[in-house]
C-alpha atoms as a PDB file:
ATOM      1  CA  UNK A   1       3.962  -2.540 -25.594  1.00  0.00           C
ATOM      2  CA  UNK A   2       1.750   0.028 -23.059  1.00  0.00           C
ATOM      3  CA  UNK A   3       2.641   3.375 -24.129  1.00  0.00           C
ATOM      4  CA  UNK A   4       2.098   5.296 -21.338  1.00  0.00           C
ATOM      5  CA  UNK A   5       1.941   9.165 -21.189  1.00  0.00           C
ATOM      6  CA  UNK A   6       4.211  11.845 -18.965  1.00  0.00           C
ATOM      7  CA  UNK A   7       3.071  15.062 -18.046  1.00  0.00           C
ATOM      8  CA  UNK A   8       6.619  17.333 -18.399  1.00  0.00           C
ATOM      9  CA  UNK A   9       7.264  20.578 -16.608  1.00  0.00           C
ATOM     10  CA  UNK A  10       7.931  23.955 -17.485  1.00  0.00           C
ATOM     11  CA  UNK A  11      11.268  25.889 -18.132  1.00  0.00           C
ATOM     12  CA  UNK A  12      11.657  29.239 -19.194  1.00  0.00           C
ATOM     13  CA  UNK A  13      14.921  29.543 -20.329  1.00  0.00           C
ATOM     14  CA  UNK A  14      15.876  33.723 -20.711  1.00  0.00           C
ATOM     15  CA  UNK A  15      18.508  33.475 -22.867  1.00  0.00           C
ATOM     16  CA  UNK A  16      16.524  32.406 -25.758  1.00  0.00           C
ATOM     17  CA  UNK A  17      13.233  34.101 -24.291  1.00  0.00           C
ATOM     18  CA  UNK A  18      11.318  30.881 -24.971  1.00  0.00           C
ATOM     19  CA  UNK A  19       9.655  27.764 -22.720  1.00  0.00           C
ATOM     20  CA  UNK A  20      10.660  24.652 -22.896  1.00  0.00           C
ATOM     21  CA  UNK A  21       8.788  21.420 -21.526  1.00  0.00           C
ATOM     22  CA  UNK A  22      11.452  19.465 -19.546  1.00  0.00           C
ATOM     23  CA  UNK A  23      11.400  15.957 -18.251  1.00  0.00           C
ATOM     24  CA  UNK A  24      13.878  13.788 -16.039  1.00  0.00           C
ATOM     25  CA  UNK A  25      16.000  11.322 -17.907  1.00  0.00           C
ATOM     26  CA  UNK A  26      15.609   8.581 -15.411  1.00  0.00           C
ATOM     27  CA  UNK A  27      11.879   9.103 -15.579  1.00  0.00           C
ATOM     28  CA  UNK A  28      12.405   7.680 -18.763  1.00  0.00           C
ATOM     29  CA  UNK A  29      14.291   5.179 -17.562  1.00  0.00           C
ATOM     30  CA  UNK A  30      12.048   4.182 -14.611  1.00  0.00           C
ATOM     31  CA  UNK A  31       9.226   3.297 -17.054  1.00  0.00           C
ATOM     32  CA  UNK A  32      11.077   1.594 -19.220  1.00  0.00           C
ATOM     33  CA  UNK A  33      12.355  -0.483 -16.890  1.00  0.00           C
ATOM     34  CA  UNK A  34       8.458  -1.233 -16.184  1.00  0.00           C
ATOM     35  CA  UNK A  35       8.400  -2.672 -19.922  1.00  0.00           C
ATOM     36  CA  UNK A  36       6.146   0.050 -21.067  1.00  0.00           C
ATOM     37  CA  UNK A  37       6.519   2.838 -23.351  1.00  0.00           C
ATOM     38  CA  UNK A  38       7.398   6.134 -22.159  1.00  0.00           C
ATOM     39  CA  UNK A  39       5.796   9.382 -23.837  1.00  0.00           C
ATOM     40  CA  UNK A  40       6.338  13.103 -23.000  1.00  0.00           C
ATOM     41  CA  UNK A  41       2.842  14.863 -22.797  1.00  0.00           C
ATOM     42  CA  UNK A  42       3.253  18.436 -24.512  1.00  0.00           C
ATOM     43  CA  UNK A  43       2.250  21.311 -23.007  1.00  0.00           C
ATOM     44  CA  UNK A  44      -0.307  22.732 -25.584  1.00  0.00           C
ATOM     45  CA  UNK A  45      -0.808  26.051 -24.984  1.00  0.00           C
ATOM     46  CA  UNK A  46      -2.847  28.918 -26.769  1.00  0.00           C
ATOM     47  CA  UNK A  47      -1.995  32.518 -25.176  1.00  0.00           C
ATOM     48  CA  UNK A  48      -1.755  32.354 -21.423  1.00  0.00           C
ATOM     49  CA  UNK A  49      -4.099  29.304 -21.748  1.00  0.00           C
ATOM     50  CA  UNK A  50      -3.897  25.195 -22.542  1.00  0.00           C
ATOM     51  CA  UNK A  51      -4.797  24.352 -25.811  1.00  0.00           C
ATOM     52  CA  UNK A  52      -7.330  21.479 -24.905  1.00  0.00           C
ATOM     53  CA  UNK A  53      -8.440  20.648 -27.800  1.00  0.00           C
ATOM     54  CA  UNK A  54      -4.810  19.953 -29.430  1.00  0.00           C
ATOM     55  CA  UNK A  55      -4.579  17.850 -25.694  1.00  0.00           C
ATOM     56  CA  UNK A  56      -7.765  15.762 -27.022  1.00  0.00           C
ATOM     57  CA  UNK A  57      -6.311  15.210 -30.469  1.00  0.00           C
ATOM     58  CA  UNK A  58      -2.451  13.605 -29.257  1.00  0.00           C
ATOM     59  CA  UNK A  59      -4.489  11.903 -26.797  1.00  0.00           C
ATOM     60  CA  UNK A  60      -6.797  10.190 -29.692  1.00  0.00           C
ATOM     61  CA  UNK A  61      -3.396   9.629 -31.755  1.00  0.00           C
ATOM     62  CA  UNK A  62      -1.478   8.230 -29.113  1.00  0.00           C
ATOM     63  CA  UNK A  63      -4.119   6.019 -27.404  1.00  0.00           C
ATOM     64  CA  UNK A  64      -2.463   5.788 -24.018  1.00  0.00           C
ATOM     65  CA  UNK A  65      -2.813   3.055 -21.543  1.00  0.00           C
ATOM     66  CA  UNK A  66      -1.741   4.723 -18.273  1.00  0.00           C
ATOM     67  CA  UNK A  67      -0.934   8.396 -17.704  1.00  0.00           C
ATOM     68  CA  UNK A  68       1.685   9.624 -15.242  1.00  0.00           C
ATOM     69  CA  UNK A  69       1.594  13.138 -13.531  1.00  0.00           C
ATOM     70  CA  UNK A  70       5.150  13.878 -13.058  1.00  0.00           C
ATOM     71  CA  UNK A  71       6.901  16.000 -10.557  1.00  0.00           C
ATOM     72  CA  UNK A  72       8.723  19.610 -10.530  1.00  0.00           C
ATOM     73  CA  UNK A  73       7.785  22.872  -9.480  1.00  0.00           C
ATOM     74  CA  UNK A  74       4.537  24.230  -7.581  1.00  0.00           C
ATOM     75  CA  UNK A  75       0.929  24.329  -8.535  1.00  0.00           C
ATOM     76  CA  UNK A  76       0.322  27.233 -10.072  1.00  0.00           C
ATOM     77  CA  UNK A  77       3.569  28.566 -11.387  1.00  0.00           C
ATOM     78  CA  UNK A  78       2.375  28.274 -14.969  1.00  0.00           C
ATOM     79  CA  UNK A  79      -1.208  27.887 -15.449  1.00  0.00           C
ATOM     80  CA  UNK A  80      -1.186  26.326 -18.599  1.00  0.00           C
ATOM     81  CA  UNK A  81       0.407  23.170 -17.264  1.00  0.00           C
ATOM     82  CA  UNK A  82      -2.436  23.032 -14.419  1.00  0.00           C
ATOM     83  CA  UNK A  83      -5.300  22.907 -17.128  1.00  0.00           C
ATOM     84  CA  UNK A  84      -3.204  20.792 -19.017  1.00  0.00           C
ATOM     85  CA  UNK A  85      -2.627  18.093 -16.090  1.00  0.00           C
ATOM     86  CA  UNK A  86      -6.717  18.236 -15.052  1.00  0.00           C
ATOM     87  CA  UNK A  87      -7.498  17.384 -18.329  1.00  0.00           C
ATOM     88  CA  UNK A  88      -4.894  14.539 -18.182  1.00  0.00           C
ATOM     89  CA  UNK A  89      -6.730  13.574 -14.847  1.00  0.00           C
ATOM     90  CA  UNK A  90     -10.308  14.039 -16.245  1.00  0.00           C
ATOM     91  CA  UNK A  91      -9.665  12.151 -19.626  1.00  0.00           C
ATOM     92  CA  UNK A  92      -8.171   9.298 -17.309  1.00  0.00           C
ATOM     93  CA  UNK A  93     -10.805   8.794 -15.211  1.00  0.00           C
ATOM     94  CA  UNK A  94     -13.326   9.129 -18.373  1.00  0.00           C
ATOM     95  CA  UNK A  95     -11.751   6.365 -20.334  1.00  0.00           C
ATOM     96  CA  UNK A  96     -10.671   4.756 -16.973  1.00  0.00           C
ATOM     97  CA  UNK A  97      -7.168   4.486 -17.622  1.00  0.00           C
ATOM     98  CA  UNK A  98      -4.663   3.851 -15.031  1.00  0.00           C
ATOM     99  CA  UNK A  99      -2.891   7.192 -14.013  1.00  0.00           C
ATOM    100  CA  UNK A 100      -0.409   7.893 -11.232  1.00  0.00           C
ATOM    101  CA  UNK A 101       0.421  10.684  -9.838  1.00  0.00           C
ATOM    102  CA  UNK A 102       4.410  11.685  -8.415  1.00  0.00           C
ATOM    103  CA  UNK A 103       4.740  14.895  -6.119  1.00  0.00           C
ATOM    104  CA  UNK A 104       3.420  17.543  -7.207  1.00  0.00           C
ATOM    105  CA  UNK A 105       0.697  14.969  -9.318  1.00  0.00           C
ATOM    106  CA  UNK A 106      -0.227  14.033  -6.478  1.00  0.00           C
ATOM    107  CA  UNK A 107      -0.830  17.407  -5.308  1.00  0.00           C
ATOM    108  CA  UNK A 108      -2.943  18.326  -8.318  1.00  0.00           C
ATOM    109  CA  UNK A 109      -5.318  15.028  -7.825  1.00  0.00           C
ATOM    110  CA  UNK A 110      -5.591  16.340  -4.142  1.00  0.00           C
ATOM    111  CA  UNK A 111      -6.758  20.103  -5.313  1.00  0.00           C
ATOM    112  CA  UNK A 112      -9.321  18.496  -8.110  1.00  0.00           C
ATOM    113  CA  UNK A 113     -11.274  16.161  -4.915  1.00  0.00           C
ATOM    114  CA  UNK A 114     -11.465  19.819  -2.981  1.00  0.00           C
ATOM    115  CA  UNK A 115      -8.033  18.593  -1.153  1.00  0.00           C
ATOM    116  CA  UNK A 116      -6.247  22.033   0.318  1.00  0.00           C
ATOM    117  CA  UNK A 117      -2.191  21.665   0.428  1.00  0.00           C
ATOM    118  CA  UNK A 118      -0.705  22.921   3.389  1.00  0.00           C
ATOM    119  CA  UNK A 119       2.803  24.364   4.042  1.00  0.00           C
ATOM    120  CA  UNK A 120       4.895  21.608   5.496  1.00  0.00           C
ATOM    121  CA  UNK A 121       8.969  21.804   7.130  1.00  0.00           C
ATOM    122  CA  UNK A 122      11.702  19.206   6.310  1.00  0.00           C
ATOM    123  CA  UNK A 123      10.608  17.444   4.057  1.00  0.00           C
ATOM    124  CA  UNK A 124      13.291  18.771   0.783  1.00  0.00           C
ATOM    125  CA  UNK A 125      16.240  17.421  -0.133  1.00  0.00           C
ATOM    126  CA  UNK A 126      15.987  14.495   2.537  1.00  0.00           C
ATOM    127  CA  UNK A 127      14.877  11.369   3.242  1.00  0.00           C
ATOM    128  CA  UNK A 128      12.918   9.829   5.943  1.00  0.00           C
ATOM    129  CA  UNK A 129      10.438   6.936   6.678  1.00  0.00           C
ATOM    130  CA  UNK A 130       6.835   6.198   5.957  1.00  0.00           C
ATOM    131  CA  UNK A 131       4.573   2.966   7.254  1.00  0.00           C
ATOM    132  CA  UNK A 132       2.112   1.678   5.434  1.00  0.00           C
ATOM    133  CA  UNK A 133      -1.688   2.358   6.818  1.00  0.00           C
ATOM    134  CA  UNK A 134      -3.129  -0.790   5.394  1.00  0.00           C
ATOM    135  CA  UNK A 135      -5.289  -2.623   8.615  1.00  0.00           C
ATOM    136  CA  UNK A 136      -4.702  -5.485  10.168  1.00  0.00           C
ATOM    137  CA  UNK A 137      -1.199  -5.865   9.069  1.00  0.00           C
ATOM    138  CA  UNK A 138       0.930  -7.513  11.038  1.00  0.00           C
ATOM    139  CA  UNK A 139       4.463  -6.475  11.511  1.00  0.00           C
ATOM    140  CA  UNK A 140       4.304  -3.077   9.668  1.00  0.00           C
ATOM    141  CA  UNK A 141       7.368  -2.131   8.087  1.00  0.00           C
ATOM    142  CA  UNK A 142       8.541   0.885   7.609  1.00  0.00           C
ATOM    143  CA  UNK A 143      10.310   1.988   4.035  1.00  0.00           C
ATOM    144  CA  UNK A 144      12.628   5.060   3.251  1.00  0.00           C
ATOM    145  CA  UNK A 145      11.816   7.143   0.594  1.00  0.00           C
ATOM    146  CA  UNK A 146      13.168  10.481  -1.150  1.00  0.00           C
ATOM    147  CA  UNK A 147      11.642  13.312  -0.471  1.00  0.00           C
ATOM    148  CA  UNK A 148      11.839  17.221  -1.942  1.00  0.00           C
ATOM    149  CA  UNK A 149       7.963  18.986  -1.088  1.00  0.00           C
ATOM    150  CA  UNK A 150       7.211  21.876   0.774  1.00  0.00           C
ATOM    151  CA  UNK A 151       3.164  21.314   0.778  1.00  0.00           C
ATOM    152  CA  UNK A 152       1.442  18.196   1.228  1.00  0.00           C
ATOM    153  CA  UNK A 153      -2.228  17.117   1.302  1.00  0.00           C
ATOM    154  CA  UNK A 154      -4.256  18.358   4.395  1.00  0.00           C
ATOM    155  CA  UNK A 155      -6.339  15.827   4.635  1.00  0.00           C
ATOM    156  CA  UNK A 156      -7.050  12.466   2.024  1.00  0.00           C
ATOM    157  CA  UNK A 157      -9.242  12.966  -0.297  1.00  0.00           C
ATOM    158  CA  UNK A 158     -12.952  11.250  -0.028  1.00  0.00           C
ATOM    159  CA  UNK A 159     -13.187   8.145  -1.459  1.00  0.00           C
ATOM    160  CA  UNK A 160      -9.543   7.701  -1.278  1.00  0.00           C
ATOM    161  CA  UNK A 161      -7.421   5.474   1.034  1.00  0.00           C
ATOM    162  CA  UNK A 162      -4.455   6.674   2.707  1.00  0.00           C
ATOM    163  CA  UNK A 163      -1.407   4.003   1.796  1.00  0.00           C
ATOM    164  CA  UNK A 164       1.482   5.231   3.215  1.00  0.00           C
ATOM    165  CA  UNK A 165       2.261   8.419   5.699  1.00  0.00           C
ATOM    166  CA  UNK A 166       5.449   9.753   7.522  1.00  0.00           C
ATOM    167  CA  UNK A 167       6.339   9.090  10.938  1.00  0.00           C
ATOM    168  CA  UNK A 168       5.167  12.836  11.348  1.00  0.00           C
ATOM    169  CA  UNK A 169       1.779  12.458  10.351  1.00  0.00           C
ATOM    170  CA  UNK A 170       2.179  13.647   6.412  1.00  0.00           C
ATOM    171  CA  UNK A 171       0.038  12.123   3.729  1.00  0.00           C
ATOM    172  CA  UNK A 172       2.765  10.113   1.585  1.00  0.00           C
ATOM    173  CA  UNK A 173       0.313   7.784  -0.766  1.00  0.00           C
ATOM    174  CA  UNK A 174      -3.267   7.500  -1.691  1.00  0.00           C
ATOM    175  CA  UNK A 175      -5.378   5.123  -4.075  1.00  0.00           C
ATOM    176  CA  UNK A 176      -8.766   5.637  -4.775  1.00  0.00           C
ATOM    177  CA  UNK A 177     -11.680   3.418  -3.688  1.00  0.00           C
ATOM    178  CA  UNK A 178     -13.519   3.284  -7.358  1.00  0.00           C
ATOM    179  CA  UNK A 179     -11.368   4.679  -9.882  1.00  0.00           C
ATOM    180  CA  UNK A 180      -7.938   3.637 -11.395  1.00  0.00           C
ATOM    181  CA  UNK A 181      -5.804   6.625  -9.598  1.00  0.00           C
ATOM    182  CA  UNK A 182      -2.732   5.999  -7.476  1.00  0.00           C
ATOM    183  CA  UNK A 183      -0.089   9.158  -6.358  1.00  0.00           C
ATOM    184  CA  UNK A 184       2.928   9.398  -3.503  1.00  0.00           C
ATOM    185  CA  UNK A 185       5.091  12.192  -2.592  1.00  0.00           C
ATOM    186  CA  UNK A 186       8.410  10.111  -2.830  1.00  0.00           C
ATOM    187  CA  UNK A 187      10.236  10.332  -6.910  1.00  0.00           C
ATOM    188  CA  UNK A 188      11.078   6.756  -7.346  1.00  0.00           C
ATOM    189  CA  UNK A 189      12.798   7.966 -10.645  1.00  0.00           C
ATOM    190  CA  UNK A 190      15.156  10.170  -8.028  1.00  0.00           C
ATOM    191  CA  UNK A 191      16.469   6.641  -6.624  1.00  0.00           C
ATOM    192  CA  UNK A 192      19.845   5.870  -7.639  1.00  0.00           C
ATOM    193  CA  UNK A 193      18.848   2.489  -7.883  1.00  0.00           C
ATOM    194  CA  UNK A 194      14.991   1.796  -8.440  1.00  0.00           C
ATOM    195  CA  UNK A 195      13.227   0.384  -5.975  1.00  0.00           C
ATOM    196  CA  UNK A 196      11.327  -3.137  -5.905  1.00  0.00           C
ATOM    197  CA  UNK A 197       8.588  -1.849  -4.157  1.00  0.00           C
ATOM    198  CA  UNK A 198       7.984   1.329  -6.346  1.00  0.00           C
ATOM    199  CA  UNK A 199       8.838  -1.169  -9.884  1.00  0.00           C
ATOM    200  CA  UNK A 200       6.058  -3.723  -8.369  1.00  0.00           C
ATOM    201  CA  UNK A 201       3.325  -1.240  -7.503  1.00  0.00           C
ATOM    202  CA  UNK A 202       3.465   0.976 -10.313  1.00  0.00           C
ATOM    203  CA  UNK A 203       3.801  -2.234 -13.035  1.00  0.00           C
ATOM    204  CA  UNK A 204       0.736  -4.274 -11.394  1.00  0.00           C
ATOM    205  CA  UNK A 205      -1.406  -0.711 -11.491  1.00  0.00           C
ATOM    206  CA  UNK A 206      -0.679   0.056 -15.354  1.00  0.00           C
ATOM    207  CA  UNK A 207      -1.153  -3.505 -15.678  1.00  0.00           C
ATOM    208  CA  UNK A 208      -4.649  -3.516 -14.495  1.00  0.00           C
END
């Protein structure tokens, strides 16, 4: 069985004056469902820094086949996380690994190709349509998704495709053109019942 690796986000919890990394249950669940093994990333941290090098060593232990960059919170709320989620990225690409990033992932992958976020309205706690940009399809469809982001991309990143947007113009999904990196703004571990489309897609690309 694929294990494949979870980037968690960060809680501090005051009561106990500590940080804890925290990661949806049905996150879990989602990749499971996919038939592949789901592993929390740590945070490894060293002062007000990542700890890269313990990064490099779970990484060699663990030997994962895909990489997800999960969802939750704003870039740059603990930088720590950040440096830990670029290396995730980097090591990915470098041992071309599958990785996918959700949200905020996808985000991050748009800030490391020079990708500025922009401020965006309505598009938390609701859910609306996207259409898929693929050419010369007939018929296009349009899907509804979840959706809970205040920034989005301002423009796709080079060498990237644009897969799906919003009926208001807002980057939803990108793949690259050369390396083994897909990402969309929609959680499709926030479903109450997982979608087809998001089970298919995400199976076929750790799969490749």
């Amino acid at each position: 069985m694929k294990n494949i690796a979870i980037s968690q986000r960060v809680q501090k919890i005051e009561e106990y004056k500590e940080f804890r990394d925290q990661l949806d249950i049905k996150l879990i669940e989602f990749v499971t469902q996919l038939g592949f093994n789901p592993i929390p990333v740590p945070n490894f941290k060293k002062k007000n820094n990542a700890d890269l090098t313990s990064l490099l060593k779970w990484l060699k232990i663990i030997k994962p086949s895909g990489i997800i960059l999960s969802g939750g919170d704003d870039i740059g709320k603990f930088k720590y996380r950040d440096q830990n989620e670029i290396r995730l990225l980097q090591w990915s690409v470098e041992k071309k690994i599958p990785l996918i990033g959700i949200c905020r992932g996808m985000q991050l992958i748009g800030q490391c190709h020079n990708v500025k976020l922009k401020k965006i309205k309505n598009h938390v706690g609701t859910r609306h349509y996207i259409v898929s940009t693929k050419k010369n399809q007939k018929n296009k469809k349009k899907r509804k998704v979840n959706s809970f982001h205040n920034y989005a991309l301002s423009k796709c990143p080079k060498k990237f495709n644009v897969i799906y947007k919003s009926l208001d113009g807002i980057i939803e999904s990108i793949e690259s053109r050369s390396k083994k990196i897909y990402a969309c703004m929609w959680h499709p571990e926030r479903e109450s019942s997982f979608k087809r489309n998001d089970i298919l897609k995400f199976k076929s690309f750790f799969l490749k």
